[in-house]
C-alpha atoms as a PDB file:
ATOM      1  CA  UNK A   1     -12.246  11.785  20.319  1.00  0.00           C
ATOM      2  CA  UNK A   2     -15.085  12.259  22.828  1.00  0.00           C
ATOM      3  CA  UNK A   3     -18.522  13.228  22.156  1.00  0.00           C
ATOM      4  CA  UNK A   4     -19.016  16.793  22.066  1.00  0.00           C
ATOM      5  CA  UNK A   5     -20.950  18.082  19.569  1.00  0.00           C
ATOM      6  CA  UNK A   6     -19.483  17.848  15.913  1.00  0.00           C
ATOM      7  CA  UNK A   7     -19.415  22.025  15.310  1.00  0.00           C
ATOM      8  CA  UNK A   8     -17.150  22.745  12.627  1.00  0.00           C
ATOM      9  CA  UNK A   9     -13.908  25.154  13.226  1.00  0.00           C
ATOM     10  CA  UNK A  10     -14.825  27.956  10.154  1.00  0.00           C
ATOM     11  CA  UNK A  11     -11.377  29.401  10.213  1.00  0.00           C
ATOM     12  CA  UNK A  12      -9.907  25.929  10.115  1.00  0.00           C
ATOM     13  CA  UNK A  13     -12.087  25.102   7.620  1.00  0.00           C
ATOM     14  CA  UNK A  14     -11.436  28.013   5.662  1.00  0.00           C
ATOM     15  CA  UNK A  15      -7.532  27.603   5.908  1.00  0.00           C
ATOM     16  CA  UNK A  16      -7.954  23.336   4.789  1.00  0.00           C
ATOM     17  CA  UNK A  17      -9.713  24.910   1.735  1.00  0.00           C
ATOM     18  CA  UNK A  18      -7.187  26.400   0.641  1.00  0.00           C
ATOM     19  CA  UNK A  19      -4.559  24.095   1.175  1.00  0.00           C
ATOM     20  CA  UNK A  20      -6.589  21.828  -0.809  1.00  0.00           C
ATOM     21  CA  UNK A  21      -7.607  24.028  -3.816  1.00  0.00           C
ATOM     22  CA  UNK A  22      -3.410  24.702  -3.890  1.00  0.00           C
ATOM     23  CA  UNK A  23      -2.695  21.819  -4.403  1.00  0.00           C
ATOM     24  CA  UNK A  24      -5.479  20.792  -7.069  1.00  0.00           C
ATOM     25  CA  UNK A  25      -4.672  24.220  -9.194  1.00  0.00           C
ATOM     26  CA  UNK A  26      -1.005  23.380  -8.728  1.00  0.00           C
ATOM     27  CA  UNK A  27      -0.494  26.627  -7.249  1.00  0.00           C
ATOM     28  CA  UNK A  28      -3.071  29.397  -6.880  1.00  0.00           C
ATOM     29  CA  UNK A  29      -3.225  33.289  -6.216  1.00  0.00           C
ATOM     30  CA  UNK A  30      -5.227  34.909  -3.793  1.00  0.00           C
ATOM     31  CA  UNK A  31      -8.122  36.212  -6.525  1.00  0.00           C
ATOM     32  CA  UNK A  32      -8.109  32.809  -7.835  1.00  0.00           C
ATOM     33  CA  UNK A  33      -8.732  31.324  -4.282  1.00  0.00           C
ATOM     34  CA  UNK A  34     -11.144  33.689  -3.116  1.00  0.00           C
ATOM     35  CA  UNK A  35     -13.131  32.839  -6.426  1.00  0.00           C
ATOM     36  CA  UNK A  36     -12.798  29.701  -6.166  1.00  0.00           C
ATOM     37  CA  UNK A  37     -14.059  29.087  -2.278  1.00  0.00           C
ATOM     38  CA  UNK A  38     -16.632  32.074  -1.667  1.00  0.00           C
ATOM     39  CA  UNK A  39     -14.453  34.497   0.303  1.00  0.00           C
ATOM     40  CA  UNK A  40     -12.861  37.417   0.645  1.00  0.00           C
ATOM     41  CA  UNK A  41      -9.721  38.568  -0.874  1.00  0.00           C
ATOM     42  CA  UNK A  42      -8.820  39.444   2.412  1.00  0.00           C
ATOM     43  CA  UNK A  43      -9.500  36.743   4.416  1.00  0.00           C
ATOM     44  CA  UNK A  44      -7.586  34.707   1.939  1.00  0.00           C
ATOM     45  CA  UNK A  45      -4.531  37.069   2.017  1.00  0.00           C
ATOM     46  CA  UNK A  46      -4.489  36.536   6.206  1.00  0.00           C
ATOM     47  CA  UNK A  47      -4.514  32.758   5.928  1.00  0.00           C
ATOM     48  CA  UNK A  48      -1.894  32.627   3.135  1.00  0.00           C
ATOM     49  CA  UNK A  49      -0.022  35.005   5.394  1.00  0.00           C
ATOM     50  CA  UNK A  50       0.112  32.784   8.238  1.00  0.00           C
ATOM     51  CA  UNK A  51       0.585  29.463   6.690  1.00  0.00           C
ATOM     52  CA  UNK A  52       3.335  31.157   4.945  1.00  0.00           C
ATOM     53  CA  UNK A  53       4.607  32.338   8.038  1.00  0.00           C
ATOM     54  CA  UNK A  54       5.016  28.481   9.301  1.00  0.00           C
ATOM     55  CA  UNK A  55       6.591  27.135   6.185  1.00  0.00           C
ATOM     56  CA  UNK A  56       3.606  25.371   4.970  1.00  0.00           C
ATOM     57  CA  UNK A  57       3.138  27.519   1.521  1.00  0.00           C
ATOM     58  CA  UNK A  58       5.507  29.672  -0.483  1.00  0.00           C
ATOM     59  CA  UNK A  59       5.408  32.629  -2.844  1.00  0.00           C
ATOM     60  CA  UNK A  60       6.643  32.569  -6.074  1.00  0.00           C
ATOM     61  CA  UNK A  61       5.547  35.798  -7.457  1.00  0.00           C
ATOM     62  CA  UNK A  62       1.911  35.941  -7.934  1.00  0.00           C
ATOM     63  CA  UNK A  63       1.007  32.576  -7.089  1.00  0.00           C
ATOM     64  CA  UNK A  64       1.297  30.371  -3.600  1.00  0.00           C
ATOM     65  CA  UNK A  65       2.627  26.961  -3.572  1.00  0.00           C
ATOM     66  CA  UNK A  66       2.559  24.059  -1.089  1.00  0.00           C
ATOM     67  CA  UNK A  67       5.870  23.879   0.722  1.00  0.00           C
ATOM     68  CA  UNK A  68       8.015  20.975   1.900  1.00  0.00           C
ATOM     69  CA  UNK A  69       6.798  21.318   5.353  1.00  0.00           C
ATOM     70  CA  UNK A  70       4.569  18.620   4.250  1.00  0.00           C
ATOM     71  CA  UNK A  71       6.745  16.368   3.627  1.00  0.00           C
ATOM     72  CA  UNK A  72       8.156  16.529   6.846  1.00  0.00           C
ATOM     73  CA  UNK A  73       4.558  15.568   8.244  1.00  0.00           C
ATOM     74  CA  UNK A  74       4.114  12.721   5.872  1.00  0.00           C
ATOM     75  CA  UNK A  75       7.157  11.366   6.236  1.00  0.00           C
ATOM     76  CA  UNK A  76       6.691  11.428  10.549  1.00  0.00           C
ATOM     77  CA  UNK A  77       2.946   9.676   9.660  1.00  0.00           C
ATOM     78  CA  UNK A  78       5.048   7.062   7.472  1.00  0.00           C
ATOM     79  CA  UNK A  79       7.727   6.413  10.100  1.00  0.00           C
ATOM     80  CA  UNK A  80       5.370   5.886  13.221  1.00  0.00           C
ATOM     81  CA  UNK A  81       4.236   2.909  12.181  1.00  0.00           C
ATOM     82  CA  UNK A  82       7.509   0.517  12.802  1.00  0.00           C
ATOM     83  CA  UNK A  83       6.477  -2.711  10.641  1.00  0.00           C
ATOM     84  CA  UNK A  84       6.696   0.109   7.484  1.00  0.00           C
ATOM     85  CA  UNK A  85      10.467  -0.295   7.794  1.00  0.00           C
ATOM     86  CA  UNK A  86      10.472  -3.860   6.208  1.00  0.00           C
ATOM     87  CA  UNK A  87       8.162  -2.952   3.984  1.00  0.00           C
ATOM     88  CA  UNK A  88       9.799  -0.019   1.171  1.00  0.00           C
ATOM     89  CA  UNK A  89      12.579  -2.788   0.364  1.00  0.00           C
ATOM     90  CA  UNK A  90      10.205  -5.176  -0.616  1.00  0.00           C
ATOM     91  CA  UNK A  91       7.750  -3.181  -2.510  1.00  0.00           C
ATOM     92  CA  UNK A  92      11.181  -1.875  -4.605  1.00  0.00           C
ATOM     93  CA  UNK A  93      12.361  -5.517  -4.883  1.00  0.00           C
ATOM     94  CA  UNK A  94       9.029  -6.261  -6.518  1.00  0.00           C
ATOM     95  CA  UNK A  95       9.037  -3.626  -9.009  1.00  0.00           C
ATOM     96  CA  UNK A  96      12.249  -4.147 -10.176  1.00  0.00           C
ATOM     97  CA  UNK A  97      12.113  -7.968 -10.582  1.00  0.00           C
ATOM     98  CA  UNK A  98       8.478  -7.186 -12.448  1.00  0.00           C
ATOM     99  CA  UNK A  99       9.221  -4.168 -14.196  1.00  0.00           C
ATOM    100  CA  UNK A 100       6.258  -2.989 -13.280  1.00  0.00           C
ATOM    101  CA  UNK A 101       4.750  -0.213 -10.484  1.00  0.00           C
ATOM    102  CA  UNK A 102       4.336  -1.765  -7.408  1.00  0.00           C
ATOM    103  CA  UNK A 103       3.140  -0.189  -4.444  1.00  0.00           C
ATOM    104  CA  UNK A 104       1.862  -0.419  -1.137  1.00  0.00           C
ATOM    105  CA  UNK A 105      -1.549   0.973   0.429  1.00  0.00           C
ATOM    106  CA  UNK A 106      -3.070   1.499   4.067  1.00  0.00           C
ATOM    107  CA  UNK A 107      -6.741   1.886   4.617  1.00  0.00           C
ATOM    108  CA  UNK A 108      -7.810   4.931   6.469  1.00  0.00           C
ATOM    109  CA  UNK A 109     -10.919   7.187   6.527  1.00  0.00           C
ATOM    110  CA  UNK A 110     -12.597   5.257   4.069  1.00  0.00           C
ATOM    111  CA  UNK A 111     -10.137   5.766   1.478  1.00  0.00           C
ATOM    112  CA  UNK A 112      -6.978   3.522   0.157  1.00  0.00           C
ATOM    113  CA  UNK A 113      -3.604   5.808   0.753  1.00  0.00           C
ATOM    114  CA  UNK A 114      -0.293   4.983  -1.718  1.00  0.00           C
ATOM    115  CA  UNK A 115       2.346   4.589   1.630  1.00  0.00           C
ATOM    116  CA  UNK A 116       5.264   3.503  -0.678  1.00  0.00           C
ATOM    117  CA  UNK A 117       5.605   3.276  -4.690  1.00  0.00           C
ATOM    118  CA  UNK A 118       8.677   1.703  -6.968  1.00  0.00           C
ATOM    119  CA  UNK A 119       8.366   2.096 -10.477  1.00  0.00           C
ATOM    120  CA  UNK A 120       9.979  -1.088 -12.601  1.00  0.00           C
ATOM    121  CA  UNK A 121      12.075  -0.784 -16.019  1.00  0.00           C
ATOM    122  CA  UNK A 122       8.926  -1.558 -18.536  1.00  0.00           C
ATOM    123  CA  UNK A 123       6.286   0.787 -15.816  1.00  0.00           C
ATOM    124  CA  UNK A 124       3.615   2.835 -17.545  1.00  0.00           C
ATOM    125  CA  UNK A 125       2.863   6.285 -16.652  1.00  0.00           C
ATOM    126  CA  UNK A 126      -0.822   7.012 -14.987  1.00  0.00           C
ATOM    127  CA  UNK A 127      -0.976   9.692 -11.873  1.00  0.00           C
ATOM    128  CA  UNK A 128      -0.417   7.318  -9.341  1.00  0.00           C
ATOM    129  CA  UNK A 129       2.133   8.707  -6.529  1.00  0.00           C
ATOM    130  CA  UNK A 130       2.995   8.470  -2.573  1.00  0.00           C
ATOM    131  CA  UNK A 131       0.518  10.007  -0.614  1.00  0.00           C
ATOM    132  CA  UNK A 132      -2.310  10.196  -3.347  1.00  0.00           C
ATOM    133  CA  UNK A 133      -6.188   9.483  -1.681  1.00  0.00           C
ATOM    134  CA  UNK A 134      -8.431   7.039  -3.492  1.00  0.00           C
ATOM    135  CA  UNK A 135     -11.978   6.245  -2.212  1.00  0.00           C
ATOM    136  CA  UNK A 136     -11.634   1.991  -1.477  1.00  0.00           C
ATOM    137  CA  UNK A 137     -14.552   1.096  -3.747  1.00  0.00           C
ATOM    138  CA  UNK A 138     -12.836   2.843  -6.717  1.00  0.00           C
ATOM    139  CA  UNK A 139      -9.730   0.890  -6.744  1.00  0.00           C
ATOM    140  CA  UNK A 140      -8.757  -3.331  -6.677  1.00  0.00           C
ATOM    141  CA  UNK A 141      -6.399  -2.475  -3.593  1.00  0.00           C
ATOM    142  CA  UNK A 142      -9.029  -0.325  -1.556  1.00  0.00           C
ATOM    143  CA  UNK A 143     -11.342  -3.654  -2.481  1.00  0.00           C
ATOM    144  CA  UNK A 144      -8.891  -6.005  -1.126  1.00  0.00           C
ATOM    145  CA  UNK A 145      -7.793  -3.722   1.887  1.00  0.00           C
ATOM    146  CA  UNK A 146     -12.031  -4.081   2.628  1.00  0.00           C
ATOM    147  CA  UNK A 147     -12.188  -7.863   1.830  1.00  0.00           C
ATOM    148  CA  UNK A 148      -9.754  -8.773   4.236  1.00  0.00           C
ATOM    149  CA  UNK A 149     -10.515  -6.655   7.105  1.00  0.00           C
ATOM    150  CA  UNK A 150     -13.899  -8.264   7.329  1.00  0.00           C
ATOM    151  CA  UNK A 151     -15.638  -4.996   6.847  1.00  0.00           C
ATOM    152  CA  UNK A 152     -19.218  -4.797   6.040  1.00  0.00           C
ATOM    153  CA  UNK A 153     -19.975  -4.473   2.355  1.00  0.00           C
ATOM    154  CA  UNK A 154     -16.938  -6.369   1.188  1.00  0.00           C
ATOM    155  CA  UNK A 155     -17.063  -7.520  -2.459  1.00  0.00           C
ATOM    156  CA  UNK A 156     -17.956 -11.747  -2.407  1.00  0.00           C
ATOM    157  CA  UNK A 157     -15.743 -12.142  -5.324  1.00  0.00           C
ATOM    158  CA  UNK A 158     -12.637 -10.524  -3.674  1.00  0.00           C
ATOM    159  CA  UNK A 159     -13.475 -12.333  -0.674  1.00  0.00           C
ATOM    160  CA  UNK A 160     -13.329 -15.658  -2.481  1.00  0.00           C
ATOM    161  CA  UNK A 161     -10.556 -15.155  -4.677  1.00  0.00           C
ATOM    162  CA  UNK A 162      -8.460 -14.390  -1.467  1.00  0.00           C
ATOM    163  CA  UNK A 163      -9.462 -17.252   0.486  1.00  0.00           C
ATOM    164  CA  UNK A 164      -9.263 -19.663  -2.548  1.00  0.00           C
ATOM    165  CA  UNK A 165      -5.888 -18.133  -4.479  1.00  0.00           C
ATOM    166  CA  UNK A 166      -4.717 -15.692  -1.741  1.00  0.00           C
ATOM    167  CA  UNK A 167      -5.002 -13.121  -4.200  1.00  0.00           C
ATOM    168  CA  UNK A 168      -6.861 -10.585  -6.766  1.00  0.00           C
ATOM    169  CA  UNK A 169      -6.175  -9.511 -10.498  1.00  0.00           C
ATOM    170  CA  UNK A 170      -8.867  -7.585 -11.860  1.00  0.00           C
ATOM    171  CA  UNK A 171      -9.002  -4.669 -14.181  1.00  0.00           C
ATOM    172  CA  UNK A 172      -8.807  -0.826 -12.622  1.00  0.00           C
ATOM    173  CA  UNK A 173     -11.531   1.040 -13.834  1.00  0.00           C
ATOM    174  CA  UNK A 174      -9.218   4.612 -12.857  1.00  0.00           C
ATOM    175  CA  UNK A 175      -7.169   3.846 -15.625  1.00  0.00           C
ATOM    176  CA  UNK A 176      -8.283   2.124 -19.179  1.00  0.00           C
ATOM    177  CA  UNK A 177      -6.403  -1.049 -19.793  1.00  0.00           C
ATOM    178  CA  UNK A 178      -4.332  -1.401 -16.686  1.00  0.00           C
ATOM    179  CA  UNK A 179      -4.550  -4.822 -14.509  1.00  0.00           C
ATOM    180  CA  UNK A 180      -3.705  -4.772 -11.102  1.00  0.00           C
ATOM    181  CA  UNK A 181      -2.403  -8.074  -8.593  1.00  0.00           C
ATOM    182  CA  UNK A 182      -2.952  -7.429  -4.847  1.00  0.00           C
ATOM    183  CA  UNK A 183      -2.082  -9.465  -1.618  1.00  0.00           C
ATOM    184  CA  UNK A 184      -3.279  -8.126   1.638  1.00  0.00           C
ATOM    185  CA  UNK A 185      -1.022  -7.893   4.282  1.00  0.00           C
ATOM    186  CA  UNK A 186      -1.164  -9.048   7.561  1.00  0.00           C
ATOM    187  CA  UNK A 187       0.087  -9.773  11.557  1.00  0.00           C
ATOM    188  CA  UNK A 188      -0.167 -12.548  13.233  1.00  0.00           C
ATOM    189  CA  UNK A 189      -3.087 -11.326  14.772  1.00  0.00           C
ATOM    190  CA  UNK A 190      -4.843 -11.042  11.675  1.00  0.00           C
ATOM    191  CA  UNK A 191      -4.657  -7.728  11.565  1.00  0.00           C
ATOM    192  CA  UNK A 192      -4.445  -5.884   8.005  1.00  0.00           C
ATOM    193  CA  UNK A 193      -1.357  -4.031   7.656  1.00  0.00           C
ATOM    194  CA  UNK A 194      -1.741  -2.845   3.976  1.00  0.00           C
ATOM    195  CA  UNK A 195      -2.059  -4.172   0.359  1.00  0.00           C
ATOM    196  CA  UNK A 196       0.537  -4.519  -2.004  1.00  0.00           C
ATOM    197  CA  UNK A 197      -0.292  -3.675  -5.785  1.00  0.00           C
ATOM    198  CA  UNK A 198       1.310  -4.458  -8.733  1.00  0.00           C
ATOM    199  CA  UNK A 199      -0.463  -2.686 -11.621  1.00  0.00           C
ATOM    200  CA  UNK A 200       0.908  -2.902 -15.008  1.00  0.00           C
ATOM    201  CA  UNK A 201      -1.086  -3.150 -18.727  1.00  0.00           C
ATOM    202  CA  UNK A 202      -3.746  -5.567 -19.436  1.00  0.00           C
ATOM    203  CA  UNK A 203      -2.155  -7.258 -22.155  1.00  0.00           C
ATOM    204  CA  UNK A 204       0.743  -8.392 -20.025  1.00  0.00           C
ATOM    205  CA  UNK A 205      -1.188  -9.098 -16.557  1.00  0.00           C
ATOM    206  CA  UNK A 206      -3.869 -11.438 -18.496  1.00  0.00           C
ATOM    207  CA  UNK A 207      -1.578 -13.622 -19.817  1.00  0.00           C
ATOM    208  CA  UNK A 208      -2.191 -16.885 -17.343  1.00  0.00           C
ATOM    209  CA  UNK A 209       1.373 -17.652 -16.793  1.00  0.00           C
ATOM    210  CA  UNK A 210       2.722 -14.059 -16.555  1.00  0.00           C
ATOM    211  CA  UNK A 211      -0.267 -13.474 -14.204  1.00  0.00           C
ATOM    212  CA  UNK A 212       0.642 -16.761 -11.690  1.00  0.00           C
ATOM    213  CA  UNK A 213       4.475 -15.746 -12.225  1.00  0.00           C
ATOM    214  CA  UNK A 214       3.610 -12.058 -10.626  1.00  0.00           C
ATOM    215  CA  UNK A 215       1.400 -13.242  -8.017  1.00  0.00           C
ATOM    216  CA  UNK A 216       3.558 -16.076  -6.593  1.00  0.00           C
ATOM    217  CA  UNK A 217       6.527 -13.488  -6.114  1.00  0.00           C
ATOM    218  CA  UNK A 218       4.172 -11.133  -3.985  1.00  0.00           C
ATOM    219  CA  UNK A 219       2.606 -13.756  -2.187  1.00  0.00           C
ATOM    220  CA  UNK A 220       6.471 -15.240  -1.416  1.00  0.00           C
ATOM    221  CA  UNK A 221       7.247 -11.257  -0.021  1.00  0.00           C
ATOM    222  CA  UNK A 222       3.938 -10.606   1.394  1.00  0.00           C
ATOM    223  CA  UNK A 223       5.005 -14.495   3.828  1.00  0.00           C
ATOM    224  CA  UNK A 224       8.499 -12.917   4.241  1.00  0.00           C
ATOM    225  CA  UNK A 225       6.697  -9.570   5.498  1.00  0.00           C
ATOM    226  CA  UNK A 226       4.167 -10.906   7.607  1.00  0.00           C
ATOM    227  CA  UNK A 227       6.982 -13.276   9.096  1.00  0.00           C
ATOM    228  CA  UNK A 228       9.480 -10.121   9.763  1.00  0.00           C
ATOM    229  CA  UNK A 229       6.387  -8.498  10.870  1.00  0.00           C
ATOM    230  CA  UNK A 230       5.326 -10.909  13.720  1.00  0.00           C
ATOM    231  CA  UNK A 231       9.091 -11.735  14.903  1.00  0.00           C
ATOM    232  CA  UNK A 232      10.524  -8.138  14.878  1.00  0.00           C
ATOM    233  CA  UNK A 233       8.729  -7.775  18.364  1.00  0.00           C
ATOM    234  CA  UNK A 234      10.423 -10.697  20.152  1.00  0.00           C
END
């Protein structure tokens, strides 16, 4: 971007609001909208109109609904990246050897993004799911994702458990009593591709051997990655 002033599009704005507050109501009408962001009924009723126009919401009666438009987009974000392509095998190899929910997270825009997710046989339910936004301080992954990018502010223990274990099970304070295990990802380079995260309940993931058994298969796929990775350009 250059550097012209940072003046804020209103209608674009306006339009992002309500994509958003769709998606957090599950569905919305236009009363409900206007309500909930300060405007007009009108106003709301033109931008439904011409997002609805281009596929990205849907009626269904009284209430407007994201539409799979948006899954076109995030699935063209997903596929740019080329190294990605190695990656969804992996992260469903892990899960079902574990039984657990493995995933795999980027970094971007301060916040730790779920790229690809497996769920194993014995997986417990919380609200994790592709695509879903968490702020990096408020999850293990986001932690590690900081850690190993050499960012400012990084957390000294996650730094030292990677260097010394390569590395990090600690409790997730989003959900009570789940454990996450997280290996960073990187190129040759040393640049951070992504995390992956196995998270599964506390009462499995302590136990010492179970914990070491877990971590030594991610660490094996996170080498096999970072080897397909650095050679799949030669």
């Amino acid at each position: 971007m250059n550097d012209s002033p940072n003046v804020p599009v209103r209608s674009v704005e306006t339009t992002l609001g309500i994509v958003e507050e769709i998606q957090a109501r599950n569905g919305a009408g236009v009363s409900e909208l206007a309500e909930a962001l300060d405007i007009a009924k009108s106003t709301v009723h033109n931008h439904l109109r011409t997002l609805e126009r281009h596929d990205y919401v849907i009626q269904e009666d009284d209430t407007f609904q994201l539409g799979f438009r948006y899954l076109d987009l995030g699935g063209h974000v997903r596929d740019r990246n080329p190294d990605f392509r190695f990656i969804q095998p992996k992260v469903r190899k892990i899960a079902e050897e574990t039984g657990e929910i493995c995933q795999f997270l980027v970094s971007e825009c301060g916040a730790a993004i779920v790229v690809f997710m497996e769920r194993g046989e014995q997986a417990v339910e919380t609200n994790a799911r592709v695509g879903r936004r968490t702020s990096l301080d408020e999850l293990t992954a986001g932690r590690v994702l900081t850690a190993a990018s050499g960012r400012q502010g990084a957390d000294e223990e996650i730094v030292t458990a990677l260097e010394t274990d390569g590395y990090v099970a600690a409790a997730e304070a989003y959900v009570k009593g789940l454990r996450a295990i997280v290996v960073p990802i990187t190129n040759t380079n040393g640049e951070v591709l992504g995390a992956l995260n196995v998270a599964g309940p506390a009462h499995r993931l302590r136990n010492p051997e179970y914990e070491w058994e877990v971590a030594d298969l991610v660490l094996d796929v996170s080498n096999e990655l970072e080897l397909n990775v650095s050679y799949s350009r030669y």
